[in-house]
PDB file of N, CA and C in Angstrom:
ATOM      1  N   UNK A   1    -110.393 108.082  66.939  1.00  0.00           N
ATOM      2  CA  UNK A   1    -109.086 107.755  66.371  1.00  0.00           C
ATOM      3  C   UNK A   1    -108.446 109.034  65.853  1.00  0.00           C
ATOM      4  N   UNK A   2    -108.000 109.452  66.519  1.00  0.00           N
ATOM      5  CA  UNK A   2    -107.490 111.077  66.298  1.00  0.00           C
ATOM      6  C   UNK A   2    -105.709 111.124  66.323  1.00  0.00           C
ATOM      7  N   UNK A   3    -105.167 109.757  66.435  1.00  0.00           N
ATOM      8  CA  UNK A   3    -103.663 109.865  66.939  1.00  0.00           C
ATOM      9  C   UNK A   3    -103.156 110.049  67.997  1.00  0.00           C
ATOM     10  N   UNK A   4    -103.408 110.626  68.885  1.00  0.00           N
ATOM     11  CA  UNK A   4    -102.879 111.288  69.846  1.00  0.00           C
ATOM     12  C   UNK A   4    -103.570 110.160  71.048  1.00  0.00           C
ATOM     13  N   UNK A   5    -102.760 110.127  71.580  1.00  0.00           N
ATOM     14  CA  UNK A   5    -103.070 108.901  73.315  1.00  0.00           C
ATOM     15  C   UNK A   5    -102.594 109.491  74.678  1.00  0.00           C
ATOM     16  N   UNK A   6    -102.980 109.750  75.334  1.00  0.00           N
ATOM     17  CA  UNK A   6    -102.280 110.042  76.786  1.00  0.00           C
ATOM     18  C   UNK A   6    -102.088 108.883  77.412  1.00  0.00           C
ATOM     19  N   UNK A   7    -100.636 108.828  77.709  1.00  0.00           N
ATOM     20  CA  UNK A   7    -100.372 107.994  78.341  1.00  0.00           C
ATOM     21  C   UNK A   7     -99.478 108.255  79.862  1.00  0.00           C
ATOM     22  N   UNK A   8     -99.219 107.367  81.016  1.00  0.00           N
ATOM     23  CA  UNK A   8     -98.519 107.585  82.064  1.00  0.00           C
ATOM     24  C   UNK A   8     -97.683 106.985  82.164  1.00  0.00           C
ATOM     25  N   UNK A   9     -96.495 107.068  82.189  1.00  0.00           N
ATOM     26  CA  UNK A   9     -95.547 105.939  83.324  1.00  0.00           C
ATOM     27  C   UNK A   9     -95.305 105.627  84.458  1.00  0.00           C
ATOM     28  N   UNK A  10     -95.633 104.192  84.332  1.00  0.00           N
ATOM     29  CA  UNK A  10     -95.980 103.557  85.524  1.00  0.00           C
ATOM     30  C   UNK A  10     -94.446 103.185  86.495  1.00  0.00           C
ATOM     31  N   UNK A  11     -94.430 102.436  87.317  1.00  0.00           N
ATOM     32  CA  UNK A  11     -93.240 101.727  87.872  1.00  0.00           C
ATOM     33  C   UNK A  11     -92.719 101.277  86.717  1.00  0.00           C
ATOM     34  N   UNK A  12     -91.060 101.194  87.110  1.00  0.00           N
ATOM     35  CA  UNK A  12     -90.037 100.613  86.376  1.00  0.00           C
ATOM     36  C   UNK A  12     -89.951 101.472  84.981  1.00  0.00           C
ATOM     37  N   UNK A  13     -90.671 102.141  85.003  1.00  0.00           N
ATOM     38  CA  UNK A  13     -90.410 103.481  83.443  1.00  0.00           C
ATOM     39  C   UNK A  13     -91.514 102.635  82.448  1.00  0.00           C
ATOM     40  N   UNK A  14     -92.510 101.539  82.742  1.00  0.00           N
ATOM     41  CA  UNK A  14     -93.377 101.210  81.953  1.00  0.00           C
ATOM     42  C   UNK A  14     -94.924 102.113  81.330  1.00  0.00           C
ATOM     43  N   UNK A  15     -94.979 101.242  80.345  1.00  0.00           N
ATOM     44  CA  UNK A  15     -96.098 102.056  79.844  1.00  0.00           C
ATOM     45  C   UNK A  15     -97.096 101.327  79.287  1.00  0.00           C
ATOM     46  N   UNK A  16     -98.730 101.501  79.347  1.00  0.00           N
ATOM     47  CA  UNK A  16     -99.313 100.974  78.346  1.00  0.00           C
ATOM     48  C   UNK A  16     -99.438 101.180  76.987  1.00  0.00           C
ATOM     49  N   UNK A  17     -99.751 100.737  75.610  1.00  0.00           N
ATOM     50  CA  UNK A  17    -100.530 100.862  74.811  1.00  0.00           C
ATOM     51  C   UNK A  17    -101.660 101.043  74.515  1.00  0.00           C
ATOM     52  N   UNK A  18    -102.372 101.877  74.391  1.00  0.00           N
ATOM     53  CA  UNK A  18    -104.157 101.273  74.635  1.00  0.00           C
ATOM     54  C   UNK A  18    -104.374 100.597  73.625  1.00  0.00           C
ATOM     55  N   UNK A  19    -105.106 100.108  73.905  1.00  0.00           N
ATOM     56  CA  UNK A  19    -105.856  98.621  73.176  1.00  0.00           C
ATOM     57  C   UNK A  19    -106.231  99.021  71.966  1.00  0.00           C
ATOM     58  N   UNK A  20    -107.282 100.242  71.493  1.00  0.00           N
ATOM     59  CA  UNK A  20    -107.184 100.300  70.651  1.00  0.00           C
ATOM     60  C   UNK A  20    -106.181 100.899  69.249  1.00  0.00           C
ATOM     61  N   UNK A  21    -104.718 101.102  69.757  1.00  0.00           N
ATOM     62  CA  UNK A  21    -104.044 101.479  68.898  1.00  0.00           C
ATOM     63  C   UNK A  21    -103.065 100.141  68.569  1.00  0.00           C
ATOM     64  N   UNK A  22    -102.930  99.374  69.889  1.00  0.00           N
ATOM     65  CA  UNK A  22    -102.492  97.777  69.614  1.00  0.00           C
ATOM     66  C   UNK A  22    -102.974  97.186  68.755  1.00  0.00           C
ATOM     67  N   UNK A  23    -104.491  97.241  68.649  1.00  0.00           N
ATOM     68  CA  UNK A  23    -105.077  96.482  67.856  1.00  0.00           C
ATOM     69  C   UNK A  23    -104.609  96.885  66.232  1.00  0.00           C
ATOM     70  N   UNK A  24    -105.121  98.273  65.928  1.00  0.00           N
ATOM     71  CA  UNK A  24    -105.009  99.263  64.998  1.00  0.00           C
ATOM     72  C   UNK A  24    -103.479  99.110  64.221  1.00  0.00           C
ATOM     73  N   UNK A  25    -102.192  99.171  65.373  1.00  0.00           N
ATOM     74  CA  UNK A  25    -100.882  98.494  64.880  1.00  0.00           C
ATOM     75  C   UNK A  25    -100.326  97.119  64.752  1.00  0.00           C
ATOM     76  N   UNK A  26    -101.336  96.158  64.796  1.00  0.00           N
ATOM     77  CA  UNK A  26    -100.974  94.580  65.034  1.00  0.00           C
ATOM     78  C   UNK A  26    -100.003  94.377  66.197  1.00  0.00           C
ATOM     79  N   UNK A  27    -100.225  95.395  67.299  1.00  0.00           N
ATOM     80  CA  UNK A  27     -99.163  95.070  68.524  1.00  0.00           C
ATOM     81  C   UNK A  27    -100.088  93.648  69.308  1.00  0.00           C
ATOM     82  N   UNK A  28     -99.038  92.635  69.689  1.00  0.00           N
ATOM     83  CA  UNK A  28     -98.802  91.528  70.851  1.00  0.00           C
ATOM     84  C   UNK A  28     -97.773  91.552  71.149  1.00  0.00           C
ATOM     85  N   UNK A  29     -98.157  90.629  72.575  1.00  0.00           N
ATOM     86  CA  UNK A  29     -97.399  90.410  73.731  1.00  0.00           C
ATOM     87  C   UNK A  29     -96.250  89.694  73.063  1.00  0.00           C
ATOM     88  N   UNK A  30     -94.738  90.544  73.082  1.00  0.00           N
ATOM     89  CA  UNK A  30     -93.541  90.125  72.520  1.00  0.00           C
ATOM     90  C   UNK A  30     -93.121  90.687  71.271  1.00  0.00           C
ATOM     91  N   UNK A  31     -93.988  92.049  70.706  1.00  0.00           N
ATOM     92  CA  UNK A  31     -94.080  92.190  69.507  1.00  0.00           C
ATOM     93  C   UNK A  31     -92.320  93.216  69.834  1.00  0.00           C
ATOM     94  N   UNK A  32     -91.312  93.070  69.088  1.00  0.00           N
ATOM     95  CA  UNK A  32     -90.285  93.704  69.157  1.00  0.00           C
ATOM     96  C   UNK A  32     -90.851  94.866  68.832  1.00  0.00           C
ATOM     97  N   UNK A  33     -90.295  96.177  69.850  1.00  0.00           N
ATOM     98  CA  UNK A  33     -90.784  97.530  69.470  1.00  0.00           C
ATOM     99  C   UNK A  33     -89.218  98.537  69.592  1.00  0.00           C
ATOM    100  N   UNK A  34     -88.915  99.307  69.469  1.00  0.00           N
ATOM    101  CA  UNK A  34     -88.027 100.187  69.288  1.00  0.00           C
ATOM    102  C   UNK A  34     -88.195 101.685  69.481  1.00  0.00           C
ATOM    103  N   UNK A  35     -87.719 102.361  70.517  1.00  0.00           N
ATOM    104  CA  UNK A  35     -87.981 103.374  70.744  1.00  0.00           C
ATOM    105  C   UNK A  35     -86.642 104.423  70.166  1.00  0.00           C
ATOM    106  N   UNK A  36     -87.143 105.909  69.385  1.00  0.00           N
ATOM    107  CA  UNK A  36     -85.460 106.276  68.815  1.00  0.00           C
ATOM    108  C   UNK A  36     -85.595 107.737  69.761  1.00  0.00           C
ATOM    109  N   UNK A  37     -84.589 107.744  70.086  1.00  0.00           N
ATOM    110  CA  UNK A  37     -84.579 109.186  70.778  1.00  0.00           C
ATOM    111  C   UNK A  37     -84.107 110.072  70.110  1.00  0.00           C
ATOM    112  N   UNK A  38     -85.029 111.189  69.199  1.00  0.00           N
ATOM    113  CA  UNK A  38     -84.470 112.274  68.194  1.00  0.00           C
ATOM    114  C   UNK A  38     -84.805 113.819  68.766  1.00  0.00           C
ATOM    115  N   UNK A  39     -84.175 114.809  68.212  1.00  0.00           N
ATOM    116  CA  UNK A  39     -83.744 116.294  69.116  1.00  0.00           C
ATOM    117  C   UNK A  39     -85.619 116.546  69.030  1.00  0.00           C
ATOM    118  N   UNK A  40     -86.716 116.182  68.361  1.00  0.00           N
ATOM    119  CA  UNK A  40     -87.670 116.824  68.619  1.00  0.00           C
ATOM    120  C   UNK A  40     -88.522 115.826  69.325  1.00  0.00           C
ATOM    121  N   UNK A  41     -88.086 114.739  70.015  1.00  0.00           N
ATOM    122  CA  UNK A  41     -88.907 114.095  71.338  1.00  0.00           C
ATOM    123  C   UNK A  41     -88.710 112.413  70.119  1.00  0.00           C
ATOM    124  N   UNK A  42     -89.210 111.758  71.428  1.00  0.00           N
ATOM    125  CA  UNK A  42     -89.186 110.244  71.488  1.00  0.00           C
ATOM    126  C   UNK A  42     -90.344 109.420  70.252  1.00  0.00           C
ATOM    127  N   UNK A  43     -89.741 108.438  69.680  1.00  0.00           N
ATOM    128  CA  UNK A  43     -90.809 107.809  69.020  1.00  0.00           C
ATOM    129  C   UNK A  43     -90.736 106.180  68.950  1.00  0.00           C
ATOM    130  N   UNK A  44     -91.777 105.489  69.285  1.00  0.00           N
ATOM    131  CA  UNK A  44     -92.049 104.166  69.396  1.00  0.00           C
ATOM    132  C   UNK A  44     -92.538 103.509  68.073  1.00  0.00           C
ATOM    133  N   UNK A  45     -91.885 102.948  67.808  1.00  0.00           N
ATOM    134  CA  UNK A  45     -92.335 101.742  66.370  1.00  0.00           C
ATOM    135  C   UNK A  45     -91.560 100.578  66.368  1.00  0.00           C
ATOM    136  N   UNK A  46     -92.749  99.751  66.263  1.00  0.00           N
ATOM    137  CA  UNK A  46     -92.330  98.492  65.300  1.00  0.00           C
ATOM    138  C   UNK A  46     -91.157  98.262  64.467  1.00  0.00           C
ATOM    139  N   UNK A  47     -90.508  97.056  64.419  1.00  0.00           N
ATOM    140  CA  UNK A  47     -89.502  97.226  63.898  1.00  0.00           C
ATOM    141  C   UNK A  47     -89.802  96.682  61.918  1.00  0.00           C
ATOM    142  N   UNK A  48     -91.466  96.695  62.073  1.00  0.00           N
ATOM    143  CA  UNK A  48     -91.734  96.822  60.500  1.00  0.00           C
ATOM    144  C   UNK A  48     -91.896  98.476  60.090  1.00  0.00           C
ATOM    145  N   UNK A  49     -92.539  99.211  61.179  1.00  0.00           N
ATOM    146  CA  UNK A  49     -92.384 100.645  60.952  1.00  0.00           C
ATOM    147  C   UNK A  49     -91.372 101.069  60.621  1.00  0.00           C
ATOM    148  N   UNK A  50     -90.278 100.814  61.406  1.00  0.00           N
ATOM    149  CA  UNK A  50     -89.187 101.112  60.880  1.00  0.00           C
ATOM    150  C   UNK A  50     -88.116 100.875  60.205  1.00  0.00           C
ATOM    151  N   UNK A  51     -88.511 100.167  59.286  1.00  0.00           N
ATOM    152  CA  UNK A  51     -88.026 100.032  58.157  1.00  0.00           C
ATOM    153  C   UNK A  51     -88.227 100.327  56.963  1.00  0.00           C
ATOM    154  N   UNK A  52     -89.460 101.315  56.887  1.00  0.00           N
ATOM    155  CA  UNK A  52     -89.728 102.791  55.507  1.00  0.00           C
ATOM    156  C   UNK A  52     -88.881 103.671  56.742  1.00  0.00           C
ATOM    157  N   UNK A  53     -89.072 104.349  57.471  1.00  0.00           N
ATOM    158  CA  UNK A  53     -88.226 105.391  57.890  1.00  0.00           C
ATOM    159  C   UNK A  53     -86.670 105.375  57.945  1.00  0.00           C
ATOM    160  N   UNK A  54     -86.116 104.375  57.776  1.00  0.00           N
ATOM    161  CA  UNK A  54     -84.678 104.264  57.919  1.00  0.00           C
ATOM    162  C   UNK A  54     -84.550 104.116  56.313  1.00  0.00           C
ATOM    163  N   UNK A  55     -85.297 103.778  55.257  1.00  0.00           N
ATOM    164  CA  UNK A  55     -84.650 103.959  53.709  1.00  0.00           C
ATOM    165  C   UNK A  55     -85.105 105.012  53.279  1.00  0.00           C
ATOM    166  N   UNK A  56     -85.903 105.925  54.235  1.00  0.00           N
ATOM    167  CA  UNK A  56     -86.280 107.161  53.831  1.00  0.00           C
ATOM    168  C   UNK A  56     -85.126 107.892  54.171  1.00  0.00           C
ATOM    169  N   UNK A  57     -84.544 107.819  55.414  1.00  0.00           N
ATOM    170  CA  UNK A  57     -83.650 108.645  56.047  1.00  0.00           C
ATOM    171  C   UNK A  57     -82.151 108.525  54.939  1.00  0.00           C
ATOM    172  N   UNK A  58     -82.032 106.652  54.368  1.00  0.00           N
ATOM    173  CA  UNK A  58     -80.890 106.428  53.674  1.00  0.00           C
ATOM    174  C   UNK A  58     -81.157 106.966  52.296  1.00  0.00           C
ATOM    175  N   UNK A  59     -81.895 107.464  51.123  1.00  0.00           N
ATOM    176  CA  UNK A  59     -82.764 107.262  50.181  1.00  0.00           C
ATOM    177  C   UNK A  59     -81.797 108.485  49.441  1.00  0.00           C
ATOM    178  N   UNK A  60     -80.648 108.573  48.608  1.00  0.00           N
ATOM    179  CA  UNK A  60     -80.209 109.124  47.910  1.00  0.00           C
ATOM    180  C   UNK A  60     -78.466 108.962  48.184  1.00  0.00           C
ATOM    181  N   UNK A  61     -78.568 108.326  49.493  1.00  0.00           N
ATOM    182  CA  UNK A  61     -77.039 108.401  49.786  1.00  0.00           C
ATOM    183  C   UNK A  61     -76.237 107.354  49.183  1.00  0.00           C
ATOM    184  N   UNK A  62     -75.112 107.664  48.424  1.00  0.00           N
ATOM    185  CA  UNK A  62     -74.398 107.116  48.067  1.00  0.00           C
ATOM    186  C   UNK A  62     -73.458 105.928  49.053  1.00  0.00           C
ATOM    187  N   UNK A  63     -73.765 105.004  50.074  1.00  0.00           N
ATOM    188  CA  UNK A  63     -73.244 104.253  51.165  1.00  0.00           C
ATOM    189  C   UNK A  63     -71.922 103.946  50.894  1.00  0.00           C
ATOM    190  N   UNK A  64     -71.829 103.015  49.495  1.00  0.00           N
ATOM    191  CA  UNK A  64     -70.731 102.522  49.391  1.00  0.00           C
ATOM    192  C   UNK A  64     -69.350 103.343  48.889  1.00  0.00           C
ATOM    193  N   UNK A  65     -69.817 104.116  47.799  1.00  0.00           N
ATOM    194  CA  UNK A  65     -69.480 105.535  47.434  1.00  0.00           C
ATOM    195  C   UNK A  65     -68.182 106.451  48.742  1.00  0.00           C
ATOM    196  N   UNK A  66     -69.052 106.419  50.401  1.00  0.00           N
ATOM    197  CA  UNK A  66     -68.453 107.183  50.887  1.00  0.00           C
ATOM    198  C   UNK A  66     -67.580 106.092  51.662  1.00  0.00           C
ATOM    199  N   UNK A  67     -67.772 104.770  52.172  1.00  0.00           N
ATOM    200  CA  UNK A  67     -67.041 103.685  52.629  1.00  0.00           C
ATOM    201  C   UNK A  67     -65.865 104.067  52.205  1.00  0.00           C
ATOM    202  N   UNK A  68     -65.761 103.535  50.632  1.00  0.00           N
ATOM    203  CA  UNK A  68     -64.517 103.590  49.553  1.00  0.00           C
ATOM    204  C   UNK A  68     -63.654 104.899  49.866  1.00  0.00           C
ATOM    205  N   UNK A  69     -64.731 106.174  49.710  1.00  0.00           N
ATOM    206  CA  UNK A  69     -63.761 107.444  50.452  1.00  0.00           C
ATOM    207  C   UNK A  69     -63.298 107.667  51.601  1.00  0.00           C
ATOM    208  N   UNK A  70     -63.943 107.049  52.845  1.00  0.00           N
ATOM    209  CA  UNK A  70     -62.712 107.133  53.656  1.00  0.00           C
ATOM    210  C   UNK A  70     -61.838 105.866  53.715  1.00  0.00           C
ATOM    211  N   UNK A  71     -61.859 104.722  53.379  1.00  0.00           N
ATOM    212  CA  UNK A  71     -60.812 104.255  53.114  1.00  0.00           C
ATOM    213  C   UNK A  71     -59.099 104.581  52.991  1.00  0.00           C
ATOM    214  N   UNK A  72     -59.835 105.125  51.518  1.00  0.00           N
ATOM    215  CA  UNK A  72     -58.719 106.180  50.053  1.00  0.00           C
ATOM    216  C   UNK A  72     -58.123 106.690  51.084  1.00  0.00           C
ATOM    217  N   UNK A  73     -59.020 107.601  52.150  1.00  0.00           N
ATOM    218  CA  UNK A  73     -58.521 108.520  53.172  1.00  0.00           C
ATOM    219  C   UNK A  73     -57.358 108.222  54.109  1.00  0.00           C
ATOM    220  N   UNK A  74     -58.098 106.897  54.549  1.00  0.00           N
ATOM    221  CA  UNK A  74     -57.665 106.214  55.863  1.00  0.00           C
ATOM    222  C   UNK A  74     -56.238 105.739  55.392  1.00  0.00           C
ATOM    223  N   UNK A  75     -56.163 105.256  53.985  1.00  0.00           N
ATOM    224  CA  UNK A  75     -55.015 104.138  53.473  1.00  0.00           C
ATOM    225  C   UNK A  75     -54.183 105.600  53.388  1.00  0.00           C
ATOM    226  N   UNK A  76     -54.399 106.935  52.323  1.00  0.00           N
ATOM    227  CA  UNK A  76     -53.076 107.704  52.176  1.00  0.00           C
ATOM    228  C   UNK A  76     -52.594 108.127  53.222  1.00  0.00           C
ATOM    229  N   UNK A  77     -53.499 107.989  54.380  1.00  0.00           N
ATOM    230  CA  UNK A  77     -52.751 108.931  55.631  1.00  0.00           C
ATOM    231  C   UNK A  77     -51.705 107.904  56.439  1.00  0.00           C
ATOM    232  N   UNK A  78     -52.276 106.782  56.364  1.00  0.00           N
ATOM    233  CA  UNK A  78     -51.207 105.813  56.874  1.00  0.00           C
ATOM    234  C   UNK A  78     -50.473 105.319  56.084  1.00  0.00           C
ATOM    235  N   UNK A  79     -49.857 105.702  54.487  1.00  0.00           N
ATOM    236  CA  UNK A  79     -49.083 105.627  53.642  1.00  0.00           C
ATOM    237  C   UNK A  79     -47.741 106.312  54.013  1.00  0.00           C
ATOM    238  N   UNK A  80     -48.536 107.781  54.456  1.00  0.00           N
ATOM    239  CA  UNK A  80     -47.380 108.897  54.483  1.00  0.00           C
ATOM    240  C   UNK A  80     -46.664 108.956  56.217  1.00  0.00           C
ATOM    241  N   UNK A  81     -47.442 108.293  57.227  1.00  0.00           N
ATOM    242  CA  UNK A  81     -46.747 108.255  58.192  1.00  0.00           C
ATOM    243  C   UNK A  81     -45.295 107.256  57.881  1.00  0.00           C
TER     244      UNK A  81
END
């Protein structure tokens, strides 16, 4: 159990899991998975995995904060046309 798996793609751009990392991630047949394509290569998770990485990625940002600012934005610029 070292992390690392070699894997191939098969026909149709498929791929296995090996068994023992299925097991290891609670993967079954139908388990929704999600692949993100980021500038330093591809990553496959669960869509319980990913959901610490996406409030990690959100985790200080003010959301609503910047909504409201472009708004402000959006509304004075189409004030002054």
């Amino acid at each position: 159990m070292n992390g690392t798996y070699q894997v191939t793609m098969g026909d149709r751009g498929r791929i296995v899991i090996p068994a023992e990392l299925r097991s290891r991630a609670g993967l079954a047949e139908g388990t929704p998975l999600v692949l993100i394509d980021s500038p330093s290569g591809m990553l496959l998770v669960s869509r319980d995995q990913l959901k610490p990485l996406v409030w990690a990625e959100l985790a200080g940002l003010d959301l609503v904060k910047e909504l409201l600012a472009d708004r402000r934005s959006d509304s004075s610029t189409e004030d002054a046309a």
